[in-house]
PDB file of N, CA and C in Angstrom:
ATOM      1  N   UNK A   1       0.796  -1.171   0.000  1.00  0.00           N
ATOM      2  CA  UNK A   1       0.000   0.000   0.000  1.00  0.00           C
ATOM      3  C   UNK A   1       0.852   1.254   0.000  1.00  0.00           C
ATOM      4  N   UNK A   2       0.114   2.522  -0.465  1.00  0.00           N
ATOM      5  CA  UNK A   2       0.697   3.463  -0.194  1.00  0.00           C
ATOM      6  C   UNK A   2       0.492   4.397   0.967  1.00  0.00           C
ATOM      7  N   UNK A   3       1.822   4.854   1.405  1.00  0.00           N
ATOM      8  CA  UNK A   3       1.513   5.917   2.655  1.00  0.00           C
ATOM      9  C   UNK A   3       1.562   7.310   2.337  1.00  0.00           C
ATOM     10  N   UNK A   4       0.586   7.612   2.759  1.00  0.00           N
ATOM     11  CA  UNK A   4       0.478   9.264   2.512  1.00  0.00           C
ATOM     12  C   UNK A   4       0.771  10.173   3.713  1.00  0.00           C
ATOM     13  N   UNK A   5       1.241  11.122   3.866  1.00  0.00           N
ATOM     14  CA  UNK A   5       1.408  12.100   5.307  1.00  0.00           C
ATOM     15  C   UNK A   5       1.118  13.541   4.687  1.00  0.00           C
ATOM     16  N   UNK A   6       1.017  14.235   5.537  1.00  0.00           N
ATOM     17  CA  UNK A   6       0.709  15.595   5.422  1.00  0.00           C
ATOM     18  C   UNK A   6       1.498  16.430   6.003  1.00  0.00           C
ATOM     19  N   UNK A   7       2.285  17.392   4.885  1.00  0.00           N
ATOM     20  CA  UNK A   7       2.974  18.083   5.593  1.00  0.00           C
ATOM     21  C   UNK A   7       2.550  20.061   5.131  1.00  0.00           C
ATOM     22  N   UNK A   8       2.868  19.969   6.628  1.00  0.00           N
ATOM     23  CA  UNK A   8       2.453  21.440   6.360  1.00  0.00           C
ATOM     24  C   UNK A   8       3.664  22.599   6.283  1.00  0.00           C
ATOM     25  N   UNK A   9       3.331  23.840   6.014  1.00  0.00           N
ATOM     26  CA  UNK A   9       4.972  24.965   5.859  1.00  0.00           C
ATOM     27  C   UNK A   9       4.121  26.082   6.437  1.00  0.00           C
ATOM     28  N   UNK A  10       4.795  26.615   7.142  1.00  0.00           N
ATOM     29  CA  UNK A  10       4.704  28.135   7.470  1.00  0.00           C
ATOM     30  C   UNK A  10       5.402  29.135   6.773  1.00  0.00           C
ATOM     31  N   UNK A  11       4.448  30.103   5.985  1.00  0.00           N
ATOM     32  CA  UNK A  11       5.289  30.753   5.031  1.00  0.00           C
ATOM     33  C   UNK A  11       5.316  32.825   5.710  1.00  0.00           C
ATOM     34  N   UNK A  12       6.382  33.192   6.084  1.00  0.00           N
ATOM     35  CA  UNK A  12       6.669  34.247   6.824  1.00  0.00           C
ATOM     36  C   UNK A  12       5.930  35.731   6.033  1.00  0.00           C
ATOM     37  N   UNK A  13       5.634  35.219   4.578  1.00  0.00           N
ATOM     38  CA  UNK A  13       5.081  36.305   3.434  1.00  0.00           C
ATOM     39  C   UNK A  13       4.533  35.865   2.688  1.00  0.00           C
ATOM     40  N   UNK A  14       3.360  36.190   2.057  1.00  0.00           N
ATOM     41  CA  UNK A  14       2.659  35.492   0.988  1.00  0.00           C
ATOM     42  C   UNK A  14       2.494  37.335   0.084  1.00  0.00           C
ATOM     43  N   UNK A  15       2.681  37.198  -0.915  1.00  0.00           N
ATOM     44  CA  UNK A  15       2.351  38.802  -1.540  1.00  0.00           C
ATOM     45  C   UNK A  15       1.151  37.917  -2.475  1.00  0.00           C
ATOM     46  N   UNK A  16       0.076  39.128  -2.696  1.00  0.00           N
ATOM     47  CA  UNK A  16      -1.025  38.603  -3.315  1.00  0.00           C
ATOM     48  C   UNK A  16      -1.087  39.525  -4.768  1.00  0.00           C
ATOM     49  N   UNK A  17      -2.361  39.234  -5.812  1.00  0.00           N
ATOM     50  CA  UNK A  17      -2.238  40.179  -7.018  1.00  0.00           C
ATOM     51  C   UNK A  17      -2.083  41.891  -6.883  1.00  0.00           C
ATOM     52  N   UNK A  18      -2.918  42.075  -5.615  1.00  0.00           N
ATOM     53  CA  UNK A  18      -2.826  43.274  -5.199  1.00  0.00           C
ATOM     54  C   UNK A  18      -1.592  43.968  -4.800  1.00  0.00           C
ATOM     55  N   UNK A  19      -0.500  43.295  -4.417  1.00  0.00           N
ATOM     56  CA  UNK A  19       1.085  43.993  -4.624  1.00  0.00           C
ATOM     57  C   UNK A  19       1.985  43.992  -5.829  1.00  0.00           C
ATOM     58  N   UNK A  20       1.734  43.230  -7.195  1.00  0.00           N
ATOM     59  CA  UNK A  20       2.044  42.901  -8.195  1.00  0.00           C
ATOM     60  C   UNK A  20       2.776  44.263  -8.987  1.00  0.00           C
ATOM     61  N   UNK A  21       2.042  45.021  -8.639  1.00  0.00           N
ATOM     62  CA  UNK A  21       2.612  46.425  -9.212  1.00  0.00           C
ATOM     63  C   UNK A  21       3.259  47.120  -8.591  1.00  0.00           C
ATOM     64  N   UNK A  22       3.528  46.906  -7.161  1.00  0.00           N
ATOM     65  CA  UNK A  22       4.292  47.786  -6.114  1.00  0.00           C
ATOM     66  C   UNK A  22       5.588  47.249  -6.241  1.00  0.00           C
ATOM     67  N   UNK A  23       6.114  47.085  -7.212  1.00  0.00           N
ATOM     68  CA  UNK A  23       7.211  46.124  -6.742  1.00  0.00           C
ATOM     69  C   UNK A  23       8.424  47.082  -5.458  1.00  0.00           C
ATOM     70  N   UNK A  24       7.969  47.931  -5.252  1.00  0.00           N
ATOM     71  CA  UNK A  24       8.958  48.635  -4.300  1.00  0.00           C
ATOM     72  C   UNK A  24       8.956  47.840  -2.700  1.00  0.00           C
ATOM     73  N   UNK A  25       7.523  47.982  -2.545  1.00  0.00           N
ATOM     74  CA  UNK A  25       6.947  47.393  -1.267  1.00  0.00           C
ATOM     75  C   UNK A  25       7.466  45.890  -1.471  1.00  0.00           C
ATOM     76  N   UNK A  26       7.410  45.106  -2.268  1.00  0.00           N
ATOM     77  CA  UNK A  26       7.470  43.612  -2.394  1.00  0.00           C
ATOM     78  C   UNK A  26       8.794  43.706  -2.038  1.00  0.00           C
ATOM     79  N   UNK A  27       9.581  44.595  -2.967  1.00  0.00           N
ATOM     80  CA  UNK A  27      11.599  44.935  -2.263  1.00  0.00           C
ATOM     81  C   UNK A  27      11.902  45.102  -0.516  1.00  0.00           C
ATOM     82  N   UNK A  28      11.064  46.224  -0.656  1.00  0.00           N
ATOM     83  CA  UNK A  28      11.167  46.649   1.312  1.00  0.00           C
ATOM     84  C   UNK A  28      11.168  45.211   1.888  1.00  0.00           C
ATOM     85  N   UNK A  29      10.409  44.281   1.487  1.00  0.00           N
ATOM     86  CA  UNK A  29       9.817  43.246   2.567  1.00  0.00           C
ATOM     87  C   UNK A  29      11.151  42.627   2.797  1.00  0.00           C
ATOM     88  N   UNK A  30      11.661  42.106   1.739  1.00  0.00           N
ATOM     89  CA  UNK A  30      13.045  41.459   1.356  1.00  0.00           C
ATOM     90  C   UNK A  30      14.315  42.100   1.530  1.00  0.00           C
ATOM     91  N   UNK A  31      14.508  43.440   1.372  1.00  0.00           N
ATOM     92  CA  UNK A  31      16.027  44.315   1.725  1.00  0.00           C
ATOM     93  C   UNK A  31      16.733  43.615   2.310  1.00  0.00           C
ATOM     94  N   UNK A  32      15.997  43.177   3.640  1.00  0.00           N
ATOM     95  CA  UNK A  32      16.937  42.833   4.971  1.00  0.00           C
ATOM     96  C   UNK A  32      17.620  41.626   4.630  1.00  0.00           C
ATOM     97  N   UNK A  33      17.298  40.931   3.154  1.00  0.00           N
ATOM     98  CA  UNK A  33      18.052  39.591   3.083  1.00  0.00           C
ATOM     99  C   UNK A  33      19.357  40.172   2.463  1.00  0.00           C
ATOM    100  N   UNK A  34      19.286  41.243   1.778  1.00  0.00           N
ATOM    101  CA  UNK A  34      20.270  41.909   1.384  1.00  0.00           C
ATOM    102  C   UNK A  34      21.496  42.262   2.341  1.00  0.00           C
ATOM    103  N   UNK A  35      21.291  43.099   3.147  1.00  0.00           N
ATOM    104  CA  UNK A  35      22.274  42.984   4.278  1.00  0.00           C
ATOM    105  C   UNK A  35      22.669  42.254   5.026  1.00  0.00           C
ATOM    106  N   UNK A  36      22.134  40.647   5.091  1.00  0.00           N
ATOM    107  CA  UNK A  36      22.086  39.342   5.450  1.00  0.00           C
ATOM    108  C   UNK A  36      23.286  39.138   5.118  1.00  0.00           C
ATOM    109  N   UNK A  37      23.110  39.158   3.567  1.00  0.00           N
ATOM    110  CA  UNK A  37      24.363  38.313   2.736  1.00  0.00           C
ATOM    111  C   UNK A  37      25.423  39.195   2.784  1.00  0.00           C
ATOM    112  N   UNK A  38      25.413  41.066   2.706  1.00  0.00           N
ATOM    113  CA  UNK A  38      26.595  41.729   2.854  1.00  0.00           C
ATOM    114  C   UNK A  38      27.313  41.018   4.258  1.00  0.00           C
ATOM    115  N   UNK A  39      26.864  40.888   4.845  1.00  0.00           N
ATOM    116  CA  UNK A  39      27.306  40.413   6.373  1.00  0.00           C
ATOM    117  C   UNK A  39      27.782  39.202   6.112  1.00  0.00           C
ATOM    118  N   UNK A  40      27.823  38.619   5.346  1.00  0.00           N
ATOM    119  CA  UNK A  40      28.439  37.124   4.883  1.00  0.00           C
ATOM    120  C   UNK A  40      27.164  36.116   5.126  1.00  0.00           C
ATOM    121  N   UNK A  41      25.965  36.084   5.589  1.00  0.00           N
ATOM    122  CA  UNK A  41      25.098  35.181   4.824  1.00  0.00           C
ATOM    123  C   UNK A  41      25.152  34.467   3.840  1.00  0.00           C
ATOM    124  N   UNK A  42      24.452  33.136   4.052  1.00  0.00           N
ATOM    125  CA  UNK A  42      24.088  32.717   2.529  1.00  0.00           C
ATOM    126  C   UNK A  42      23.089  33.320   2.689  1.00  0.00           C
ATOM    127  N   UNK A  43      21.960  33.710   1.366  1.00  0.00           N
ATOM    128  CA  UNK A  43      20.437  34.034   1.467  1.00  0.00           C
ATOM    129  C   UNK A  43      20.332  33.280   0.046  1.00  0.00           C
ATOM    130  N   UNK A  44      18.779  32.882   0.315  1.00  0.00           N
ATOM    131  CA  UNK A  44      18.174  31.953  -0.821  1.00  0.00           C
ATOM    132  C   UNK A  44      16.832  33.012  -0.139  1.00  0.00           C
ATOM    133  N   UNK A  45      16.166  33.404  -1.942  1.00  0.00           N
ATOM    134  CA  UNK A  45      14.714  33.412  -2.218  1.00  0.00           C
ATOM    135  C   UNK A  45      13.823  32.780  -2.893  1.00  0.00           C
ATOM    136  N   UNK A  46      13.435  32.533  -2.576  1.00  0.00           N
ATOM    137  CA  UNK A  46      12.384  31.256  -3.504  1.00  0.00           C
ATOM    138  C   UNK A  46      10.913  31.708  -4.295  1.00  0.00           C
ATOM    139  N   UNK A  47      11.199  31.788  -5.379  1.00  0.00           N
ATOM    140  CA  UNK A  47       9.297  32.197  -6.047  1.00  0.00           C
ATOM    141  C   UNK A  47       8.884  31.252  -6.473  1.00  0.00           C
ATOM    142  N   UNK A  48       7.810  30.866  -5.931  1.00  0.00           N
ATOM    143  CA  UNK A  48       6.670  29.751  -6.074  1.00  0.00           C
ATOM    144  C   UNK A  48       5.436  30.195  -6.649  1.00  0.00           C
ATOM    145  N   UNK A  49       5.366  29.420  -7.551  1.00  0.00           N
ATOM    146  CA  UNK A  49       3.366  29.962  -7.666  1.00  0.00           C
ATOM    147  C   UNK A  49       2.807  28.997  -9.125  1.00  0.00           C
ATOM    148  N   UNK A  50       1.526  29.119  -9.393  1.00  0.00           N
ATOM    149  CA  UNK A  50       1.287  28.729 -11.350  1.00  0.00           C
ATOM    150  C   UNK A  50       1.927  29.270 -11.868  1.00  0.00           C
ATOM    151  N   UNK A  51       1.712  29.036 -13.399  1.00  0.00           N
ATOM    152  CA  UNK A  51       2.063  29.442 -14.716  1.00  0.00           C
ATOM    153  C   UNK A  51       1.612  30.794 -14.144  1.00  0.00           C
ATOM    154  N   UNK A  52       1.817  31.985 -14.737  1.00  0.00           N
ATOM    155  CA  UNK A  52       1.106  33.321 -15.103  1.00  0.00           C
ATOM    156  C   UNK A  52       1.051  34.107 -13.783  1.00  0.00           C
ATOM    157  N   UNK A  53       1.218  33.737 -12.802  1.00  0.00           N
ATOM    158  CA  UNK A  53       1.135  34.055 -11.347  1.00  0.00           C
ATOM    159  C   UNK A  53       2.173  35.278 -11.210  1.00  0.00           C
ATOM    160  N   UNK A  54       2.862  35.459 -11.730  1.00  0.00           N
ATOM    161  CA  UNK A  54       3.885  36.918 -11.584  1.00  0.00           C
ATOM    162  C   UNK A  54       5.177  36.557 -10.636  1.00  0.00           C
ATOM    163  N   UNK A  55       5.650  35.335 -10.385  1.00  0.00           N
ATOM    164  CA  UNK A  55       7.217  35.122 -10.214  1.00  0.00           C
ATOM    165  C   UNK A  55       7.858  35.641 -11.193  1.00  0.00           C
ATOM    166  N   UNK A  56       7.913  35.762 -12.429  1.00  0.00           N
ATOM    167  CA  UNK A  56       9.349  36.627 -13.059  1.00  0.00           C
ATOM    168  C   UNK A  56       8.861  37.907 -12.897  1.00  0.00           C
ATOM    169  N   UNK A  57       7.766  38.386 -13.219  1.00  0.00           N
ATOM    170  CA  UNK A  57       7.911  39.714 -12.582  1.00  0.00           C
ATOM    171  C   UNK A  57       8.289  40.259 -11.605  1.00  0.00           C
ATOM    172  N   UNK A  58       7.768  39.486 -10.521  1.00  0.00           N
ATOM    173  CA  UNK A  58       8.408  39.884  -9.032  1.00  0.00           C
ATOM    174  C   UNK A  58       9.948  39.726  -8.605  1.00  0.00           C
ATOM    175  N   UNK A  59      10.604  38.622  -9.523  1.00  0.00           N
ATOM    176  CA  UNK A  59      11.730  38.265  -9.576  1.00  0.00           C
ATOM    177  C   UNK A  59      12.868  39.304 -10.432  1.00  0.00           C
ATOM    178  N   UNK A  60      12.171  39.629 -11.472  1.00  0.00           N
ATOM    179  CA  UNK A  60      13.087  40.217 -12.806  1.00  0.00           C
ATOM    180  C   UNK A  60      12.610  41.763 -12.781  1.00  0.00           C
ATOM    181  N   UNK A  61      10.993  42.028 -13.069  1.00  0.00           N
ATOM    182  CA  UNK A  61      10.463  43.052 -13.137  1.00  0.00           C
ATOM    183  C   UNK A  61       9.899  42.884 -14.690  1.00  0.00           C
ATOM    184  N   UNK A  62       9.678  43.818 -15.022  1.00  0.00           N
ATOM    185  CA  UNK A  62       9.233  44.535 -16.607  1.00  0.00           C
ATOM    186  C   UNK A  62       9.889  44.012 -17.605  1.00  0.00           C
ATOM    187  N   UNK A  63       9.683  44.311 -18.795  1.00  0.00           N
ATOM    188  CA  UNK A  63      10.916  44.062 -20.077  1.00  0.00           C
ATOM    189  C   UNK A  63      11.675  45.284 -20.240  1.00  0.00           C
ATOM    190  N   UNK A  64      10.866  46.585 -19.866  1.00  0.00           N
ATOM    191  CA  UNK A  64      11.005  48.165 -20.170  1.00  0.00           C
ATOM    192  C   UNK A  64      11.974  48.258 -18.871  1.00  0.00           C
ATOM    193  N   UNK A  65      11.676  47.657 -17.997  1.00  0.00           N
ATOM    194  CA  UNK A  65      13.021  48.424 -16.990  1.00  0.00           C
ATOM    195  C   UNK A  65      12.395  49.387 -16.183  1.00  0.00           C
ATOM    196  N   UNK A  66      11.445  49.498 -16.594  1.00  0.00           N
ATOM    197  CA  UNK A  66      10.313  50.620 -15.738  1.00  0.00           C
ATOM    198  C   UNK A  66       9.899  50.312 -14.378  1.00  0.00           C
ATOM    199  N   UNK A  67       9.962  49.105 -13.879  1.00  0.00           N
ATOM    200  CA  UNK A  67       9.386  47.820 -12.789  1.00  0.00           C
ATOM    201  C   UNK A  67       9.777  47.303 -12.290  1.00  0.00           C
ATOM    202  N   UNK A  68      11.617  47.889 -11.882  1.00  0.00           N
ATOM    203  CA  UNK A  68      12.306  46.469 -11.522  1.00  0.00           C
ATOM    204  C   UNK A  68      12.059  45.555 -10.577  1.00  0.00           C
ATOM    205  N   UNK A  69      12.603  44.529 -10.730  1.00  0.00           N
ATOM    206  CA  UNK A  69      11.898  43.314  -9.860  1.00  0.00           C
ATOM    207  C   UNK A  69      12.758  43.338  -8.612  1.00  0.00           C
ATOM    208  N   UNK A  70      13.039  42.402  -7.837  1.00  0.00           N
ATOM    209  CA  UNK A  70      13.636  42.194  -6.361  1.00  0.00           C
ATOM    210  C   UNK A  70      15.535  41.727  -7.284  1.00  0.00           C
ATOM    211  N   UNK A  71      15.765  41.079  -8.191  1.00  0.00           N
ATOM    212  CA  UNK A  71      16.527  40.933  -8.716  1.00  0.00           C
ATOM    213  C   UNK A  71      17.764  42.046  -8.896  1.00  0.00           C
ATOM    214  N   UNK A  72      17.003  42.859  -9.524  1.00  0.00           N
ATOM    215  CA  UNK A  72      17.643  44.263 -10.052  1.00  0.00           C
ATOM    216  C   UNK A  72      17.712  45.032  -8.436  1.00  0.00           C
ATOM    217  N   UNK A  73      16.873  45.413  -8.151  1.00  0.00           N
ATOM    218  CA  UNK A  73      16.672  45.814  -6.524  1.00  0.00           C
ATOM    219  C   UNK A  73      17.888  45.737  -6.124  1.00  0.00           C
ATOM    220  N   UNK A  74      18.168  44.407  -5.706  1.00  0.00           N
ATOM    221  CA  UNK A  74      19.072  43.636  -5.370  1.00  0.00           C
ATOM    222  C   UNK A  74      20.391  43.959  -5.215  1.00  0.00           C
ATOM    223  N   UNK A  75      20.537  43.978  -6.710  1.00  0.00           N
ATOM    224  CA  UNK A  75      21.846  44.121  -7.553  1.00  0.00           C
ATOM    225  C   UNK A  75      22.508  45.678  -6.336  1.00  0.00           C
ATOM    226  N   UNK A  76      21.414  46.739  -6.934  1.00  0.00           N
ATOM    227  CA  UNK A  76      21.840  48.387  -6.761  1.00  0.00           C
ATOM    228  C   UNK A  76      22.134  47.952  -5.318  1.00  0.00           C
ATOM    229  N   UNK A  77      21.553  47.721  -4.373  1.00  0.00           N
ATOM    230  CA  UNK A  77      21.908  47.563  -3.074  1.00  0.00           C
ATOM    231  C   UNK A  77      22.973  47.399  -2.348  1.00  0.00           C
ATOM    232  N   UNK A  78      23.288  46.118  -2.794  1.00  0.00           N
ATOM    233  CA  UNK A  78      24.652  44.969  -2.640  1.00  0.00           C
ATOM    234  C   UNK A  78      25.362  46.531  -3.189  1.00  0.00           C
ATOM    235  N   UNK A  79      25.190  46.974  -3.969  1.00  0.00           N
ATOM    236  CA  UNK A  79      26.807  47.544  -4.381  1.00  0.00           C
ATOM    237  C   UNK A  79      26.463  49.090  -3.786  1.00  0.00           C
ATOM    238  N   UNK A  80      25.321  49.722  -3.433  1.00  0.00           N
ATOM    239  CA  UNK A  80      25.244  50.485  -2.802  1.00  0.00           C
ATOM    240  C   UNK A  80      25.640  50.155  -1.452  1.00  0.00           C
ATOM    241  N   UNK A  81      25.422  49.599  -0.932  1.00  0.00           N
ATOM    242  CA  UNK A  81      26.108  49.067   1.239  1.00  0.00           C
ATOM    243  C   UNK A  81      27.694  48.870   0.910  1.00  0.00           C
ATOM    244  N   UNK A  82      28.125  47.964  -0.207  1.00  0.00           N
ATOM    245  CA  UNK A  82      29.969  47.867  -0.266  1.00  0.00           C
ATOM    246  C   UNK A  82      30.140  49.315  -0.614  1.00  0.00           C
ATOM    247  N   UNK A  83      29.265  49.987  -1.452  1.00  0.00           N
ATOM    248  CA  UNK A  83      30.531  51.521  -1.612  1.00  0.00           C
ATOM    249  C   UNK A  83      30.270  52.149  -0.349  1.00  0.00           C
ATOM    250  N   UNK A  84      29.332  51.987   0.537  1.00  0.00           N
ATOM    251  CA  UNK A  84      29.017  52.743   1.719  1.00  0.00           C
ATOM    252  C   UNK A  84      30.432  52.377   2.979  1.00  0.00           C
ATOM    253  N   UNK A  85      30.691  50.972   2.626  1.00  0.00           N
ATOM    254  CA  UNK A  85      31.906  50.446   3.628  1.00  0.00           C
ATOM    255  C   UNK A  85      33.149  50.113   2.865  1.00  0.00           C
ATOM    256  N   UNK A  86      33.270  50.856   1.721  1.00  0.00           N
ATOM    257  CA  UNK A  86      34.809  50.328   1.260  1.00  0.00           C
ATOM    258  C   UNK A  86      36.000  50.921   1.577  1.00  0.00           C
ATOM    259  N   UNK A  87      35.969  51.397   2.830  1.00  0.00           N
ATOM    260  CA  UNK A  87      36.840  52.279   3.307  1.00  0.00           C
ATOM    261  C   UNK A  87      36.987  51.298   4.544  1.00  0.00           C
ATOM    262  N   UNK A  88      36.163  50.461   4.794  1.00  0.00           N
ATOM    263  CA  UNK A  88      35.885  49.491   6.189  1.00  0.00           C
ATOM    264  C   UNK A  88      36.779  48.030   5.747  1.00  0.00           C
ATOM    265  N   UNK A  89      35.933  47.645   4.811  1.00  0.00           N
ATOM    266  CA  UNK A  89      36.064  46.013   4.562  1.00  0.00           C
ATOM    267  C   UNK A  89      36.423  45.930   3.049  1.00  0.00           C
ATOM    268  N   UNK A  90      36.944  45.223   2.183  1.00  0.00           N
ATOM    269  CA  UNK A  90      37.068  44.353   0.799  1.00  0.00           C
ATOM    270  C   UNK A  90      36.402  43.040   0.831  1.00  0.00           C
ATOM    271  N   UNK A  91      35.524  43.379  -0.347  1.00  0.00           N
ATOM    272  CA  UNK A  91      34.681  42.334  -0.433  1.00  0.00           C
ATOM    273  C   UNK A  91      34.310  42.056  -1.742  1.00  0.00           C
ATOM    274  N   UNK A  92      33.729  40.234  -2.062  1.00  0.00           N
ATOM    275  CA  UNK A  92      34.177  39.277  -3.079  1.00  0.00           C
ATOM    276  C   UNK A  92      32.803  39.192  -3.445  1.00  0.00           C
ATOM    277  N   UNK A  93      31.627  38.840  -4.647  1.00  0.00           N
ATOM    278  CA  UNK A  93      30.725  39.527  -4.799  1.00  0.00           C
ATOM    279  C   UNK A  93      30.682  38.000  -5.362  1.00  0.00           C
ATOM    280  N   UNK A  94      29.775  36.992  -5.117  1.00  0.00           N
ATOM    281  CA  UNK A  94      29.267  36.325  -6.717  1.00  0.00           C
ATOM    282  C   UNK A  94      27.852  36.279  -6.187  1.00  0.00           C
ATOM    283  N   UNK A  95      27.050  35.938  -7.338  1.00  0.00           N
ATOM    284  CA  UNK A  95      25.826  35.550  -7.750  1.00  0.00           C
ATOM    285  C   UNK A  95      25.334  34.122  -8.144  1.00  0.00           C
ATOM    286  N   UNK A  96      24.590  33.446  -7.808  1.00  0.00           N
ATOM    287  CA  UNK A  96      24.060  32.525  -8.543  1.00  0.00           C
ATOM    288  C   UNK A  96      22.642  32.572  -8.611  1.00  0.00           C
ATOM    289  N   UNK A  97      21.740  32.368 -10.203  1.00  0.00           N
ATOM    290  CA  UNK A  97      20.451  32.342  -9.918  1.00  0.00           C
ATOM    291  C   UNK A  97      20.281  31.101 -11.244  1.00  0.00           C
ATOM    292  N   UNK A  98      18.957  30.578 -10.742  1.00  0.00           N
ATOM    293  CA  UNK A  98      18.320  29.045 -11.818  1.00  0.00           C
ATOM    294  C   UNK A  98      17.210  29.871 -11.686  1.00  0.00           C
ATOM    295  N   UNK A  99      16.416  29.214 -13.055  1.00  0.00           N
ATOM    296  CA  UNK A  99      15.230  29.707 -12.868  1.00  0.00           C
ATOM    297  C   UNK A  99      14.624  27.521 -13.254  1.00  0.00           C
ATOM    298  N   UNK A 100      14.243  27.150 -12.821  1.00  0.00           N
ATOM    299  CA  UNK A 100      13.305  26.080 -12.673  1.00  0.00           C
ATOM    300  C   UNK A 100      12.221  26.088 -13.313  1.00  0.00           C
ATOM    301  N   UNK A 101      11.841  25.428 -14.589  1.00  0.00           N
ATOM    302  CA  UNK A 101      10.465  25.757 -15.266  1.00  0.00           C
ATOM    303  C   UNK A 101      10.533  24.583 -15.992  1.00  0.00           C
ATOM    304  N   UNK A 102       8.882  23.377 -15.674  1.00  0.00           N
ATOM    305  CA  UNK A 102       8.686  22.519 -16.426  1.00  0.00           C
ATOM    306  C   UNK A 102       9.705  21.373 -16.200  1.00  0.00           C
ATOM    307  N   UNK A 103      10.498  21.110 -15.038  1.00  0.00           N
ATOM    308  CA  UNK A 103      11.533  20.057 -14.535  1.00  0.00           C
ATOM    309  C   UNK A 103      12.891  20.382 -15.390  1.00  0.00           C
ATOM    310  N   UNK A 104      13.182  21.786 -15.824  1.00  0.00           N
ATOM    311  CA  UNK A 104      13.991  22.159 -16.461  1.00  0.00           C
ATOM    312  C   UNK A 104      15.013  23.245 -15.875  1.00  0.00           C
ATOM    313  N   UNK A 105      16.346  23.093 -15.868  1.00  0.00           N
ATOM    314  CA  UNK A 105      17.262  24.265 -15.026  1.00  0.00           C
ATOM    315  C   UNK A 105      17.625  25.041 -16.512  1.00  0.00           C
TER     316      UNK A 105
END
């Protein structure tokens, strides 16, 4: 037979259609993972949702650049806090991002 269990997750943020366009506010929520990782963190974000649900938007932003997403956000940050302390610390910068779609990296 098969066993089934139930597992449940507590999720700390859920953003709904109604923030889709703020992408500023959707950034604020997240910043602090930003200074996480300046501090030497790892940080992982995760976008989950359907097809059409607005993970690359929220992730990337716009095509126009008009919208940026948490991605771009991101980016300006990280290098806005090191020029704020490069008189303090030297520091080594990488990135990694997958995007996961359809059992595909």
């Amino acid at each position: 037979g098969v066993t089934r269990s139930t597992c449940y997750h507590s999720l700390p943020q859920v953003f709904t259609p109604d923030t889709r366009g703020d992408q500023e506010h959707v950034f604020e929520d997240v910043k602090m993972l930003v200074q996480s990782a300046v501090d030497g963190y790892n940080v992982c974000l995760f976008a989950y949702g359907q097809t059409g649900s607005g993970k690359t938007f929220t992730m990337i932003g716009d095509s126009g650049g008009t919208l940026p997403g948490i991605a771009p956000r991101a980016y300006h940050e990280i290098f806005d806090l090191l020029e704020g302390n490069r008189k303090k610390f030297s520091y080594k910068v990488s990135v990694y991002m997958v995007e996961l779609y359809n059992d595909q990296l």
